[in-house]
Protein backbone atom coordinates (compact mmCIF):
# COMPACT_ATOMS: atom_id res chain seq x y z
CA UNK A 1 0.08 -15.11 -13.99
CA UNK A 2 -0.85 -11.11 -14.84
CA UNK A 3 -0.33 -8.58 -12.60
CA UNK A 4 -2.28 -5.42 -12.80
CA UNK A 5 -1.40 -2.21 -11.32
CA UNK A 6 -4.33 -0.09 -10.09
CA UNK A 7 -5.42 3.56 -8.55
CA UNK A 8 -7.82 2.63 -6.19
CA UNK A 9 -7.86 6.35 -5.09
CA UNK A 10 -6.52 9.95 -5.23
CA UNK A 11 -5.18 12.53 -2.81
CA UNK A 12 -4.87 15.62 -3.70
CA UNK A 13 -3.21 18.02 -0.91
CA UNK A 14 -2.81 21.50 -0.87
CA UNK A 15 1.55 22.10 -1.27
CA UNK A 16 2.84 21.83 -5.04
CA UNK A 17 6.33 21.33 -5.56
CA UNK A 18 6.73 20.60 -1.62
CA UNK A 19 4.73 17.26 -1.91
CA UNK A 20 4.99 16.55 -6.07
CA UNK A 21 8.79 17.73 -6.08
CA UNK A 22 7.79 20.21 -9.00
CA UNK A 23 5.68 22.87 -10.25
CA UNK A 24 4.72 26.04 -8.11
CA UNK A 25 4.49 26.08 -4.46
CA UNK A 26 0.74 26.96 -4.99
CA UNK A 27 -2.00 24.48 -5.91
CA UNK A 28 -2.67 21.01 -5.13
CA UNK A 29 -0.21 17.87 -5.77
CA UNK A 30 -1.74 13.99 -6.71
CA UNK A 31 -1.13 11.46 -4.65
CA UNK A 32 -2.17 7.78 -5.54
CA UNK A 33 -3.31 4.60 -3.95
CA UNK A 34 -1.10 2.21 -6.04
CA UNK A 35 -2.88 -1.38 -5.78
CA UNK A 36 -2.17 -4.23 -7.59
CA UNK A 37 -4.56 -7.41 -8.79
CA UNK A 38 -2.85 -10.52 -9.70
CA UNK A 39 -4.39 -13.17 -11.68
CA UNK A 40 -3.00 -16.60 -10.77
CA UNK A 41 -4.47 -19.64 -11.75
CA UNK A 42 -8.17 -19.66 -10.61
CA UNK A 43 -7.66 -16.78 -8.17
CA UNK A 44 -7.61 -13.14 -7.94
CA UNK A 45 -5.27 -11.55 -5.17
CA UNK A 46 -5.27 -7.94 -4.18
CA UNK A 47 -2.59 -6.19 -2.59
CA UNK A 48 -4.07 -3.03 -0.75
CA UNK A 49 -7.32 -2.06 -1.81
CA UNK A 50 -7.80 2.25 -1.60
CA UNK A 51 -10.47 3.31 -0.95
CA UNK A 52 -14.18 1.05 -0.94
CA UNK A 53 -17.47 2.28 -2.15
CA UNK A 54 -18.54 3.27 1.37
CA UNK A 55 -15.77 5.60 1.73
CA UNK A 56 -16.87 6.84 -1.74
CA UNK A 57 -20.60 7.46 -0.44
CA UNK A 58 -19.35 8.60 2.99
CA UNK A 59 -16.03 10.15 2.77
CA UNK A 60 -16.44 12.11 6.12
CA UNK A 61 -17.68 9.52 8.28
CA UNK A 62 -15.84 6.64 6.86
CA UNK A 63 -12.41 8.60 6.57
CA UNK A 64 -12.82 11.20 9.24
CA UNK A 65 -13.34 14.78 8.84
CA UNK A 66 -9.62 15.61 9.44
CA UNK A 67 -7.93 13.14 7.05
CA UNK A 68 -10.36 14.08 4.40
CA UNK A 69 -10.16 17.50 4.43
CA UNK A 70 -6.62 17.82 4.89
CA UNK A 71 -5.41 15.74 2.18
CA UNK A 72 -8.62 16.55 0.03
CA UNK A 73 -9.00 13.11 -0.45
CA UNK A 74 -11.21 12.00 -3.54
CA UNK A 75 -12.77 8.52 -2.94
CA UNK A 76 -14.80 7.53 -6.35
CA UNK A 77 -17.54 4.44 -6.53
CA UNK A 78 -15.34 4.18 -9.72
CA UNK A 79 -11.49 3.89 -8.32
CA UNK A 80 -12.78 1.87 -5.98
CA UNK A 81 -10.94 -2.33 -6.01
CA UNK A 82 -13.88 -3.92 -6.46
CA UNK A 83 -15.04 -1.35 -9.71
CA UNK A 84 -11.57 -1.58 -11.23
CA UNK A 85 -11.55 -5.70 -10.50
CA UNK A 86 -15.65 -5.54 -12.60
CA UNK A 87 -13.55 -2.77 -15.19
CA UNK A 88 -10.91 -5.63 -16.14
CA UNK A 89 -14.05 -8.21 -16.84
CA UNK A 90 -13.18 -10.12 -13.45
CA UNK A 91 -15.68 -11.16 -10.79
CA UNK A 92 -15.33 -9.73 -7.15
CA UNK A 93 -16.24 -12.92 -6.07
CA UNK A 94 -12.84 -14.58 -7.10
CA UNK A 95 -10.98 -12.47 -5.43
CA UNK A 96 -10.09 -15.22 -2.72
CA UNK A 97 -7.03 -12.91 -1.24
CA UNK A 98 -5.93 -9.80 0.15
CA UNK A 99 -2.27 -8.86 0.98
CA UNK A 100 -2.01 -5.53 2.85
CA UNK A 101 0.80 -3.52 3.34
CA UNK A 102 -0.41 -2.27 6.45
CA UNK A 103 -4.16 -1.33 7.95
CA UNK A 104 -4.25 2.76 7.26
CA UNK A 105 -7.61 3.79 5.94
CA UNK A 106 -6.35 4.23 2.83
CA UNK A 107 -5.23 0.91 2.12
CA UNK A 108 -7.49 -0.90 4.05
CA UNK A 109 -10.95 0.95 2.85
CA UNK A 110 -11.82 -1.35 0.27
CA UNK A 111 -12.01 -4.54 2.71
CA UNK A 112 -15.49 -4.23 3.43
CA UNK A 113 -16.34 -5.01 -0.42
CA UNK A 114 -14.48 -8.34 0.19
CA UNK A 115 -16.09 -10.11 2.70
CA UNK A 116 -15.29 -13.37 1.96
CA UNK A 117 -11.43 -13.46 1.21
CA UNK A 118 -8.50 -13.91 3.55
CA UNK A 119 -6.32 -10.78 4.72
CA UNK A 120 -3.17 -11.66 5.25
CA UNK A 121 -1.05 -9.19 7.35
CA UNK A 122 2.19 -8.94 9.20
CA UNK A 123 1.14 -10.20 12.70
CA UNK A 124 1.66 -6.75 15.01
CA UNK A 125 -0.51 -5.21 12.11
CA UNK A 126 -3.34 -6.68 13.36
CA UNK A 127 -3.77 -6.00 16.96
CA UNK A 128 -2.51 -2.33 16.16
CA UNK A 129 -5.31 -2.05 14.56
CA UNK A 130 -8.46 -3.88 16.19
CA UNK A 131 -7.23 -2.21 19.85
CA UNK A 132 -5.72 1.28 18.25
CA UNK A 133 -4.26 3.80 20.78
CA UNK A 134 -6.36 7.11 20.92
CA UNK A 135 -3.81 8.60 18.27
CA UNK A 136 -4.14 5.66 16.00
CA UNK A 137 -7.51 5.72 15.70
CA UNK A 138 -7.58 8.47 13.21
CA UNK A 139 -5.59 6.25 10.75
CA UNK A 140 -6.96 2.63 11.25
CA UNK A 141 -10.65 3.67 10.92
CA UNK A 142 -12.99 0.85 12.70
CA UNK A 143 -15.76 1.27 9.90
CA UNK A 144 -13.72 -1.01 7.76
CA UNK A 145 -13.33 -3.89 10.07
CA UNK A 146 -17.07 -4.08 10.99
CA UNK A 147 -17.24 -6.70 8.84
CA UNK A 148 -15.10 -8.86 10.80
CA UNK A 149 -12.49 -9.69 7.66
CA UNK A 150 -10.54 -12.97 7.48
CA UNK A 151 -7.63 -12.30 9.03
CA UNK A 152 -4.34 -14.32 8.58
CA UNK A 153 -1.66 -13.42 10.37
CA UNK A 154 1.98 -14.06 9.45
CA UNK A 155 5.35 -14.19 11.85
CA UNK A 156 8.94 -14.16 10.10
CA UNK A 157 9.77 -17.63 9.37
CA UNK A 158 13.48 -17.53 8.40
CA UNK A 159 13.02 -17.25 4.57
CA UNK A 160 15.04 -14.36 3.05
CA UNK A 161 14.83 -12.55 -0.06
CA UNK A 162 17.54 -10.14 -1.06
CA UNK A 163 19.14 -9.94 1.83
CA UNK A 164 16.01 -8.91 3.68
CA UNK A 165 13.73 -10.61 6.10
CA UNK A 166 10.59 -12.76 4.22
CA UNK A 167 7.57 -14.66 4.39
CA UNK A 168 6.78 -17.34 1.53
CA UNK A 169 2.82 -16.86 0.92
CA UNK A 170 -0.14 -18.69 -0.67
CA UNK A 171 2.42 -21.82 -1.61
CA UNK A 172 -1.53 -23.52 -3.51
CA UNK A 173 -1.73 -20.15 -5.29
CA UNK A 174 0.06 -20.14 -9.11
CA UNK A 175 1.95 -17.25 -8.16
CA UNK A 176 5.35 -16.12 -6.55
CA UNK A 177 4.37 -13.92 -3.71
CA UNK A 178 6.62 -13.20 -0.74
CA UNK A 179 5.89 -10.68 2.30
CA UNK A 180 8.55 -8.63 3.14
CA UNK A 181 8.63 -6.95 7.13
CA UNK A 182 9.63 -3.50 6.40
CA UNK A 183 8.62 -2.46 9.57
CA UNK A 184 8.53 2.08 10.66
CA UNK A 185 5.34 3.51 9.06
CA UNK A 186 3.43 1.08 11.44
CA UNK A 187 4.02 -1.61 13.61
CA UNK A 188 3.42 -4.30 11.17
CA UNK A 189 4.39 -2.35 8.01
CA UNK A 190 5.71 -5.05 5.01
CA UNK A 191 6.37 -4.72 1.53
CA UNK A 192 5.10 -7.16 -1.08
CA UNK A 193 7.23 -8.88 -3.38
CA UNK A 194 5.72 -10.76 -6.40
CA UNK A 195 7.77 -12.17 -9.64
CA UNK A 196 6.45 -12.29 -13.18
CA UNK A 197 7.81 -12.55 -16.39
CA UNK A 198 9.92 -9.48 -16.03
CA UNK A 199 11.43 -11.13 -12.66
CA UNK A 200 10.88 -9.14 -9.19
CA UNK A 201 8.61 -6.58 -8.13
CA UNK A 202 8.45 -4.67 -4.37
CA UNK A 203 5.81 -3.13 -3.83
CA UNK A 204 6.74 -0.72 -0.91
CA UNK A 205 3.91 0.52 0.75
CA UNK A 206 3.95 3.52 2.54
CA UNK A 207 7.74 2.61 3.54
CA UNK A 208 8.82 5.21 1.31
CA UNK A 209 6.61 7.90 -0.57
CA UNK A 210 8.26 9.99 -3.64
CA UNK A 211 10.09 8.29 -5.96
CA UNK A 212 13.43 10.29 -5.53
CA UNK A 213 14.21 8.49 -2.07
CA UNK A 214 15.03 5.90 -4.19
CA UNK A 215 17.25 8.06 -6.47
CA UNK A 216 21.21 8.65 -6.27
CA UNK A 217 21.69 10.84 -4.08
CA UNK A 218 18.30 10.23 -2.73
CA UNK A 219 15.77 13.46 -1.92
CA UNK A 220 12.06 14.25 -0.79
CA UNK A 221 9.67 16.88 -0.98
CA UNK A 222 9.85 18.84 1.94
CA UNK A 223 6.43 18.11 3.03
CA UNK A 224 6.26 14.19 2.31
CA UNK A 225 9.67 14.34 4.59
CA UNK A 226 7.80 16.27 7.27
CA UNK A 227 4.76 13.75 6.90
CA UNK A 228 6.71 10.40 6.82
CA UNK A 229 8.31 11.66 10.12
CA UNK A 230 4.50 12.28 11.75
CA UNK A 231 3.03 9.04 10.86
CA UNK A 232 6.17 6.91 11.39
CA UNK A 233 5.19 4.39 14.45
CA UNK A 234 8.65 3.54 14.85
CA UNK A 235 11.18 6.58 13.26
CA UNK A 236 14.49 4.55 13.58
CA UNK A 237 13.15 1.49 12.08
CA UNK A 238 11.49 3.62 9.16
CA UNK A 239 14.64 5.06 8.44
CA UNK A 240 16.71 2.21 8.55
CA UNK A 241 14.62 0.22 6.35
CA UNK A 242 14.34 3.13 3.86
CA UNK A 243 18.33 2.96 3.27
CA UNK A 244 18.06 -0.46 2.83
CA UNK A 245 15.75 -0.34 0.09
CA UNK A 246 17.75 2.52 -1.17
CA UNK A 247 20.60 0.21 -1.70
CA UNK A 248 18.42 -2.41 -2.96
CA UNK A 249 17.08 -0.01 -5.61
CA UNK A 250 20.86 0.78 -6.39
CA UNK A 251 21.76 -3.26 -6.78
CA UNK A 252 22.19 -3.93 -10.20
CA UNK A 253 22.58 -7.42 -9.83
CA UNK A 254 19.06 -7.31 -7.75
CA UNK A 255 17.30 -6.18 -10.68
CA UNK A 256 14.02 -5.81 -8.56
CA UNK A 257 11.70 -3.18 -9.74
CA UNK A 258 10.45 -0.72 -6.73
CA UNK A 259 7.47 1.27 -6.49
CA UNK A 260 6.12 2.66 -3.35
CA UNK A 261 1.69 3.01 -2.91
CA UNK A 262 1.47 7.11 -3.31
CA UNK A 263 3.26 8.36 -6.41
CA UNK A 264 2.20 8.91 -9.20
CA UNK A 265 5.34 8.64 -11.59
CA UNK A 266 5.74 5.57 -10.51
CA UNK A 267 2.19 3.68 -11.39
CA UNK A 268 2.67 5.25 -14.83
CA UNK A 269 6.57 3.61 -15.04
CA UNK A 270 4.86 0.35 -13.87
CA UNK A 271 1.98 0.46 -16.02
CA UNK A 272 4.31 0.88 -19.04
């Protein structure tokens, strides 16, 4: 099994130091859209995709006029999943499945270039998202379900995995893969969990967003603090699963390697 970790699109908002956590207050900060492709056996498994190549040709329409502008997001026929999948000397085509963390447009964007695979979800994800509230709508964009993906809906089944919640996935896959509810962000927000050589990984999703909530003490820039508080479905369950990754991050003994889909530090550190 190899596990690659992938920017499958940029953000780049207006804010310095209040979103990045350094540099001037003027200026614009870079976000990421922290994917990862796993190679197991015969398959190819995404987890989040960024961006697609429609939202590249389209940004405004596909992403909406608001979202785009106000995080100056930069969708690229280059960052897109399916380009960096072609960029590793992969086919598209193998890609037979697609873990998301949740359904935002900038995780889910890049469905529509993967027709054929299975999505596999939390189960409230899903419904959030095909019948959004008039609010919602804004972040689960309906241009990238047109396509009518593959959905595959999980519940919690009574595995755990450090303590937390967990749901064993894709047991005729060659890889360790386990879906972790992590529930706040969105109704059916989960974190990925996937062991390789170098034991566990957690991919976090959006359940945390600057790498110094995960720090001792923890901290976040101002604005990611005010932002995470916005988007939050479910504030009390955000929070609460925040400290608990916090004192997962903090367990030695875990020794599970945490990353969360928007900074940039943090690809780099996993990428090394």
């Amino acid at each position: 099994m190899k596990v690659h970790h992938l920017n499958c699109g940029t953000l780049c908002p207006f804010g310095g130091r209040l979103i990045s956590g350094e540099g001037g207050l003027i200026g614009g900060a870079e976000l990421v859209c922290h994917c990862l492709l796993i190679e197991a056996g015969g398959s190819l498994v995404l987890v989040d995709t960024g961006f697609g190549t429609e939202d590249a040709a389209h940004p405004y329409k596909r992403l909406g006029v608001a979202f785009t502008s106000a995080v100056r997001a930069q969708p690229k026929p280059e960052t897109a999943a399916i380009a960096r999948v072609r960029e590793l000397g992969l086919d598209p085509a193998d890609v037979s499945h697609i873990v998301c963390t949740h359904l935002d447009l900038d995780h889910a964007g890049g469905l529509p270039d993967f027709p054929d695979a299975e999505v596999h979800v939390f189960a409230p994800e899903e419904p959030a998202a095909m019948h959004p509230s008039l609010p919602d709508r804004a972040r689960y964009r309906s241009s990238h379900f047109e396509h009518g993906p593959r959905f595959v809906a999980h519940e919690v089944d009574g595995d755990t995995w450090n303590g937390f919640e967990s749901i064993r996935l894709l047991p005729g896959v060659d890889a360790e893969i386990a879906l972790i509810p992590l529930v706040g962000h969105s109704p059916g927000h989960m974190g990925i969990a996937v062991r390789d050589e170098g034991g566990w990984m957690l991919h976090c999703g959006d359940a945390y967003f600057h790498r110094n909530q995960m720090a001792d003490p923890p901290d976040c820039p101002s604005a990611l603090r005010a932002f995470q508080s916005v988007m939050a479905a479910d504030r009390s369950a955000r929070h609460r699963n925040e400290r608990r990754l916090h004192r997962l991050a903090g367990d030695s003994s875990a020794e599970v390697r945490l990353f969360c889909s928007h900074d940039p530090v943090e690809l780099e550190r996993m990428r090394a």
